[in-house]
Protein backbone atom coordinates (compact mmCIF):
# COMPACT_ATOMS: atom_id res chain seq x y z
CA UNK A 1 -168.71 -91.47 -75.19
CA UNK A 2 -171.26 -91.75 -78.15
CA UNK A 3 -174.64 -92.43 -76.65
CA UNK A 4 -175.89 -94.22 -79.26
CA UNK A 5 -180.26 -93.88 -80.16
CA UNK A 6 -181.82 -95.53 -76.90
CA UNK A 7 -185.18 -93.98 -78.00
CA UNK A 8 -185.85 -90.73 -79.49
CA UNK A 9 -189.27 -90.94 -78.83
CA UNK A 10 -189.36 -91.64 -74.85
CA UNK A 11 -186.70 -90.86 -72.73
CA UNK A 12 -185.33 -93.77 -70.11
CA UNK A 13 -185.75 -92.99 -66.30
CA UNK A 14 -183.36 -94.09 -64.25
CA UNK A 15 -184.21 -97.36 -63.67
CA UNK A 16 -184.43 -98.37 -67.30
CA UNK A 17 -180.44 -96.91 -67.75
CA UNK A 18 -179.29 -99.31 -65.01
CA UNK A 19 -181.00 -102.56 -66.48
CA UNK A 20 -179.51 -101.20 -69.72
CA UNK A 21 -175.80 -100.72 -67.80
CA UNK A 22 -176.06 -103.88 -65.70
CA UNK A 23 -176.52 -105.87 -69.43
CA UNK A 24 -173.29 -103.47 -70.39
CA UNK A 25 -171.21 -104.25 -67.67
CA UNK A 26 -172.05 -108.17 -67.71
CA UNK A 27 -171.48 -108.19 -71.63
CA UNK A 28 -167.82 -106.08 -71.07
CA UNK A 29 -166.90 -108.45 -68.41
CA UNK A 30 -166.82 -111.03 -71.25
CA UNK A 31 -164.94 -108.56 -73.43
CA UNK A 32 -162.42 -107.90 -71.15
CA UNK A 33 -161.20 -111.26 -70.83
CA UNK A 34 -159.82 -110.67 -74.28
CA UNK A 35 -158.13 -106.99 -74.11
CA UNK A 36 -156.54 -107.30 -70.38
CA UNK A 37 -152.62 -108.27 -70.49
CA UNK A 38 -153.60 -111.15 -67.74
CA UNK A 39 -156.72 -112.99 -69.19
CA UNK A 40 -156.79 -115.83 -66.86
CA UNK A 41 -157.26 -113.21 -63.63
CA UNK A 42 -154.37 -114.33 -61.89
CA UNK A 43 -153.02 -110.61 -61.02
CA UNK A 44 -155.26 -108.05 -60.56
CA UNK A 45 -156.32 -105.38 -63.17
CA UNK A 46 -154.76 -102.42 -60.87
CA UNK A 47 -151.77 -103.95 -60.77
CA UNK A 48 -150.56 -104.90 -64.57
CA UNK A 49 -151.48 -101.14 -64.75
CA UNK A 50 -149.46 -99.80 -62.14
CA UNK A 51 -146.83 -101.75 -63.32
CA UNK A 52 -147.08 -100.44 -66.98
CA UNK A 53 -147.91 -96.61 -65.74
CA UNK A 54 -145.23 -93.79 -64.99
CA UNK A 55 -147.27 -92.36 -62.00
CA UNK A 56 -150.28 -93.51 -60.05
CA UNK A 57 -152.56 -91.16 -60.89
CA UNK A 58 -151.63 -92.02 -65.11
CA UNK A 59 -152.61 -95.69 -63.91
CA UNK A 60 -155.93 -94.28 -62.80
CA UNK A 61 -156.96 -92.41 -65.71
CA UNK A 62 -156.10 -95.17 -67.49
CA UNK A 63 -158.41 -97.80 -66.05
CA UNK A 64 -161.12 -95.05 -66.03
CA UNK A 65 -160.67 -94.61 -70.07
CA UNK A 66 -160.59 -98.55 -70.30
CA UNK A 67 -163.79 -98.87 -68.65
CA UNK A 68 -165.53 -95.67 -70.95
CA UNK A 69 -164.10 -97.28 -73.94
CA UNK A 70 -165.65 -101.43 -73.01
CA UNK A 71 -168.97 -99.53 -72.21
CA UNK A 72 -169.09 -97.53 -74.99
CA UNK A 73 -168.63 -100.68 -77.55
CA UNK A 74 -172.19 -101.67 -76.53
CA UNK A 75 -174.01 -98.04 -77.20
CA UNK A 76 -175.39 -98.14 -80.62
CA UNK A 77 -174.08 -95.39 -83.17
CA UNK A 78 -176.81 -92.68 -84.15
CA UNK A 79 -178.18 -93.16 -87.10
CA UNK A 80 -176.81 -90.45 -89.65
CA UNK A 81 -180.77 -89.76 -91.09
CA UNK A 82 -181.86 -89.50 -87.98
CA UNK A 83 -179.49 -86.76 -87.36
CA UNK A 84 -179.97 -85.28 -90.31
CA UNK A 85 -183.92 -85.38 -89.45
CA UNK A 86 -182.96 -83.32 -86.16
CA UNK A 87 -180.64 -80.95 -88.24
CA UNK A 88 -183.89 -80.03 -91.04
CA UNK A 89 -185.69 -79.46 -87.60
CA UNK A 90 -183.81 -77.27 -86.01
CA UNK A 91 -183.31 -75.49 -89.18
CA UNK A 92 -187.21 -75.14 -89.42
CA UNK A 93 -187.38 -73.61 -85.38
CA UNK A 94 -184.88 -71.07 -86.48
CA UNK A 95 -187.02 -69.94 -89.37
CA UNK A 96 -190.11 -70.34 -87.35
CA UNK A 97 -188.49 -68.18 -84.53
CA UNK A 98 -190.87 -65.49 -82.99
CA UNK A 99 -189.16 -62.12 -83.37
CA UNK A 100 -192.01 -60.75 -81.43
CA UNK A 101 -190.32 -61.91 -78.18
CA UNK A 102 -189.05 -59.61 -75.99
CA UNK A 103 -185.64 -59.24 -74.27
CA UNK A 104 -186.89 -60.30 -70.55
CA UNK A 105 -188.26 -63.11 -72.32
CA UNK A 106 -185.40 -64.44 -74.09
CA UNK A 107 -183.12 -64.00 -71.46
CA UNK A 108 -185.31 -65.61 -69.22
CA UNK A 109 -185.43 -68.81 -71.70
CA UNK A 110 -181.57 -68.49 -71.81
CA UNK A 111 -181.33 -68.63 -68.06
CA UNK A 112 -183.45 -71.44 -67.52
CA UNK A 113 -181.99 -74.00 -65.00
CA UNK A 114 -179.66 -71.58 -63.41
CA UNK A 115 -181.23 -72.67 -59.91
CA UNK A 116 -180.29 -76.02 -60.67
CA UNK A 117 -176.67 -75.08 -60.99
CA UNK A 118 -176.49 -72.86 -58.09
CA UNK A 119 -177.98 -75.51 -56.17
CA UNK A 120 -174.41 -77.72 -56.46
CA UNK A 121 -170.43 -76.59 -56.35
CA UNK A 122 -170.12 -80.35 -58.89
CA UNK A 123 -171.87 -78.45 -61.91
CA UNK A 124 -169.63 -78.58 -64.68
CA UNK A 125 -171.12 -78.74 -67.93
CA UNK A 126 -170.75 -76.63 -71.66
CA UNK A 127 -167.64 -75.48 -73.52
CA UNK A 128 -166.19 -73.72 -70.13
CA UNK A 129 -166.21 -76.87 -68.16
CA UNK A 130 -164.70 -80.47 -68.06
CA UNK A 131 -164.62 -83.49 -65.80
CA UNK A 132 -161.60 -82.47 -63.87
CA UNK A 133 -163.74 -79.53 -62.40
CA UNK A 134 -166.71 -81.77 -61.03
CA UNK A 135 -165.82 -81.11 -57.67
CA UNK A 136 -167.59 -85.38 -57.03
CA UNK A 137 -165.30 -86.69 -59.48
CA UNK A 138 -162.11 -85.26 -58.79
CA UNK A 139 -162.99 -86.37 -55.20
CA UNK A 140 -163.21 -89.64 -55.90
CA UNK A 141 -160.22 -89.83 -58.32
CA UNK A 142 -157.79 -88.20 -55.62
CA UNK A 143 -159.40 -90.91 -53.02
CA UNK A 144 -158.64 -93.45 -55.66
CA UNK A 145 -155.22 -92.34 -56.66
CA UNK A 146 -154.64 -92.13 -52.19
CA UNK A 147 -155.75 -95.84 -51.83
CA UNK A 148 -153.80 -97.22 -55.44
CA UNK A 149 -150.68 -95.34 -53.80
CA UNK A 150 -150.88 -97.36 -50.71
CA UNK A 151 -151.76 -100.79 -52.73
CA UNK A 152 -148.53 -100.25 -54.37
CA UNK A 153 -146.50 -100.86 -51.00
CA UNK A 154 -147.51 -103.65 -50.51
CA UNK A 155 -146.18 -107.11 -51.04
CA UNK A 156 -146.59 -108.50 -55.13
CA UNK A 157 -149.20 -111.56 -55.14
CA UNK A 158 -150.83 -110.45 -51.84
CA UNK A 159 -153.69 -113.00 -51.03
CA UNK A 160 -155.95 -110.35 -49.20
CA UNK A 161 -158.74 -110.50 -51.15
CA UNK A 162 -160.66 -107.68 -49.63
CA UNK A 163 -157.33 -105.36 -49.82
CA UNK A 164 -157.63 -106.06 -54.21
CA UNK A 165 -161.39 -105.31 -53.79
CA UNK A 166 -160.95 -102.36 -51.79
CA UNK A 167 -158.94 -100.99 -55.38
CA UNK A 168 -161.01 -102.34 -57.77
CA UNK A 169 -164.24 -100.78 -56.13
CA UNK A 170 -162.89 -97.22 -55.69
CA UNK A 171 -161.06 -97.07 -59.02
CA UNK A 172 -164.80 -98.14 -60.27
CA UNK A 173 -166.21 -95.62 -58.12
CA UNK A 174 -164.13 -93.05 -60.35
CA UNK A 175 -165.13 -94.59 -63.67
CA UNK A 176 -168.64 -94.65 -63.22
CA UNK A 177 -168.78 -91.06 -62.10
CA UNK A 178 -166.80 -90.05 -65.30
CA UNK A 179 -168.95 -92.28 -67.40
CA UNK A 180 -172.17 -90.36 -65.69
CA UNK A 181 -170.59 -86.94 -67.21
CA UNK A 182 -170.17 -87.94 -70.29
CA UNK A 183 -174.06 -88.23 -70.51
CA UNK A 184 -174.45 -84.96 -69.06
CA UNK A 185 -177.52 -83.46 -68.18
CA UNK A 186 -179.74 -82.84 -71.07
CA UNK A 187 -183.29 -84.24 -69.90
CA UNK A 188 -182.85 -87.30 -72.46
CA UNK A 189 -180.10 -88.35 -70.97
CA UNK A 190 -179.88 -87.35 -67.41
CA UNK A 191 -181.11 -90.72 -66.47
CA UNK A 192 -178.16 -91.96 -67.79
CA UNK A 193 -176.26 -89.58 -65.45
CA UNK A 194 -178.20 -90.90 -62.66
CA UNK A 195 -178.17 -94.39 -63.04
CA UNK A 196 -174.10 -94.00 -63.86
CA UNK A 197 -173.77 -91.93 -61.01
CA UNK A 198 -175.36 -94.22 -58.71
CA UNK A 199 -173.38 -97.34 -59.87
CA UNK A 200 -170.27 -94.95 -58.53
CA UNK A 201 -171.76 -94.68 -55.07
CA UNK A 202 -172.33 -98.78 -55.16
CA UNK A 203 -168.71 -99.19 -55.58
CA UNK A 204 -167.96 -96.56 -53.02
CA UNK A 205 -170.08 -98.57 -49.98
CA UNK A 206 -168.92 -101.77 -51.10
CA UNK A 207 -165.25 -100.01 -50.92
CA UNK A 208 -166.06 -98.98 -47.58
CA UNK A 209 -166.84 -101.60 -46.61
CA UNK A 210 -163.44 -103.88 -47.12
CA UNK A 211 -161.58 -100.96 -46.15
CA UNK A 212 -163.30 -101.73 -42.35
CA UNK A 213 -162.73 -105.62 -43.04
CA UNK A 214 -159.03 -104.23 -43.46
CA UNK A 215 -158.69 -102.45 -40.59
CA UNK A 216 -157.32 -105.31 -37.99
CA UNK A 217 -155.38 -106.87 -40.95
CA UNK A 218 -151.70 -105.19 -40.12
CA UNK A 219 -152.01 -103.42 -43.07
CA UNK A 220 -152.66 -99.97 -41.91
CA UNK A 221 -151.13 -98.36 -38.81
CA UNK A 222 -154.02 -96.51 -36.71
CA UNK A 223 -153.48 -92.83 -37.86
CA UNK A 224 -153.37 -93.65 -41.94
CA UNK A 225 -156.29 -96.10 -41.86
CA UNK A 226 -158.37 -92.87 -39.74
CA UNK A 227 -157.57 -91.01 -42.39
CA UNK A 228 -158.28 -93.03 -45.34
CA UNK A 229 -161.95 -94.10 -43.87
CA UNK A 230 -162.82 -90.64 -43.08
CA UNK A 231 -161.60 -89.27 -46.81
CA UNK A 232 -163.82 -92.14 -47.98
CA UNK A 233 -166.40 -91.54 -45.89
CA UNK A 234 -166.39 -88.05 -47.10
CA UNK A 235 -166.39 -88.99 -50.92
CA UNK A 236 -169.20 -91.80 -50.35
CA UNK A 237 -171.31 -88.90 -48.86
CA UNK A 238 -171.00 -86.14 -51.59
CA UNK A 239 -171.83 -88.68 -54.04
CA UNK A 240 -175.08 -89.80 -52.57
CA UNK A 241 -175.68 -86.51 -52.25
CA UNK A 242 -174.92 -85.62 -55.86
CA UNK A 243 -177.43 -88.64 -57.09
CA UNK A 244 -180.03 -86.69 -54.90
CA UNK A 245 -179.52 -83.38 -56.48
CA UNK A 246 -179.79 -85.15 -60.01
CA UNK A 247 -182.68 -86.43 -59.52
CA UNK A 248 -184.25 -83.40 -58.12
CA UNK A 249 -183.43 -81.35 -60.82
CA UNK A 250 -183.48 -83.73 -63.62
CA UNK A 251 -186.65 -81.50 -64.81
CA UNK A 252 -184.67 -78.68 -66.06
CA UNK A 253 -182.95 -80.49 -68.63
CA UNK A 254 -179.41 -78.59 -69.25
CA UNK A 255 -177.73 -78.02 -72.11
């Protein structure tokens, strides 16, 4: 996702990236009214994608991509002087570069924010790493691919409205944690992270929660529905937790 120039100058906190991502996601709900195969709303989303998806799991990356993709038309591209600007000073801190440092030092500057990494199993970031191994993420997705799997059982046109919210809020939950990693966790835009992040744990209460209105509707026998609300449950938690650790460490700023 291209992050666009928020402000060079100041960096956001938290609360400033989720008034920017709550104008986002109001704006893309307009947009999407033009892109999705149904744009009256009769159907749900999920389901034109199962439908046009060879496995579940290709119908969840697919939503999650959709999502990056409608945010990511309303981030501003960088300005190319600008990045040239950054480019002649980076150039100058190399030449500038004290040679008197020694060894301890540098490796000491090269280390920096290794506490923050040990501190969480989800840490995934630089060349070496990739969504798929943020342990919070791929949580969430296999939750998400679980509860699509059991939406496609059951009958087309259902009029349960909190069984098509239950899907829409943990395929959400997924999206919003991948569009969280994107930003990573430089100290510009870890608020980004944060705010993204937190929007994922939003959708995975309010998924919780319809999966408990669901409970006496038939749908589930005893065992599966245990199951599935305890795997949520789970996910819900490490994801909270994960928006804690953020904002603990936010003060390292990672490359």
């Amino acid at each position: 996702m291209n992050h666009g120039d928020h402000n060079h100058d100041s960096r956001w906190n938290e609360h400033q990236w989720e008034a920017h991502l709550n104008d986002i996601e109001e704006k893309s709900a307009q947009l999407r009214q033009f892109i999705t195969s149904d744009p009256v709303g009769s159907d749900p989303r999920w389901l034109h994608l199962i439908n046009e998806s060879d496995t579940v799991s290709e119908a969840v990356d697919t939503f999650i991509e959709e999502e990056m993709l409608l945010d990511e038309a309303y981030f501003p591209d960088e300005d190319e002087d600008e990045l040239d600007d950054l480019d002649d000073e980076l150039d100058e801190d190399d030449f500038l570069f004290d040679a008197s440092l020694d060894e301890e030092e540098l490796d000491e500057d090269e280390h920096a924010g290794e506490e923050w990494k040990a501190l969480s199993d989800d840490y995934s970031v630089g060349p070496s790493g990739s969504m798929d191994q943020l342990l919070v993420y791929s949580d969430a997705r296999d939750m998400t691919i679980r509860a699509m799997t059991w939406a496609k059982k059951l009958p087309k046109h259902m009029p349960i409205i909190p069984a098509h919210e239950f899907i829409d809020q943990c395929l959400m939950m997924s999206a919003k944690l991948a569009g969280g990693y994107t930003f990573g966790y430089e100290e510009s835009f870890i608020g980004a992270n944060i705010a993204y992040t937190k929007k994922g744990l939003e959708a995975a209460n309010d998924a919780l929660r319809n999966l408990q209105i669901l409970k006496k509707s038939g749908l589930f026998d005893p065992q599966e529905y245990a199951s599935m609300h305890a795997q949520l449950f789970e996910v819900r938690n490490t994801i909270g937790i994960f928006v804690q650790e953020l904002r603990d460490n936010s003060h390292f700023g990672i490359e």
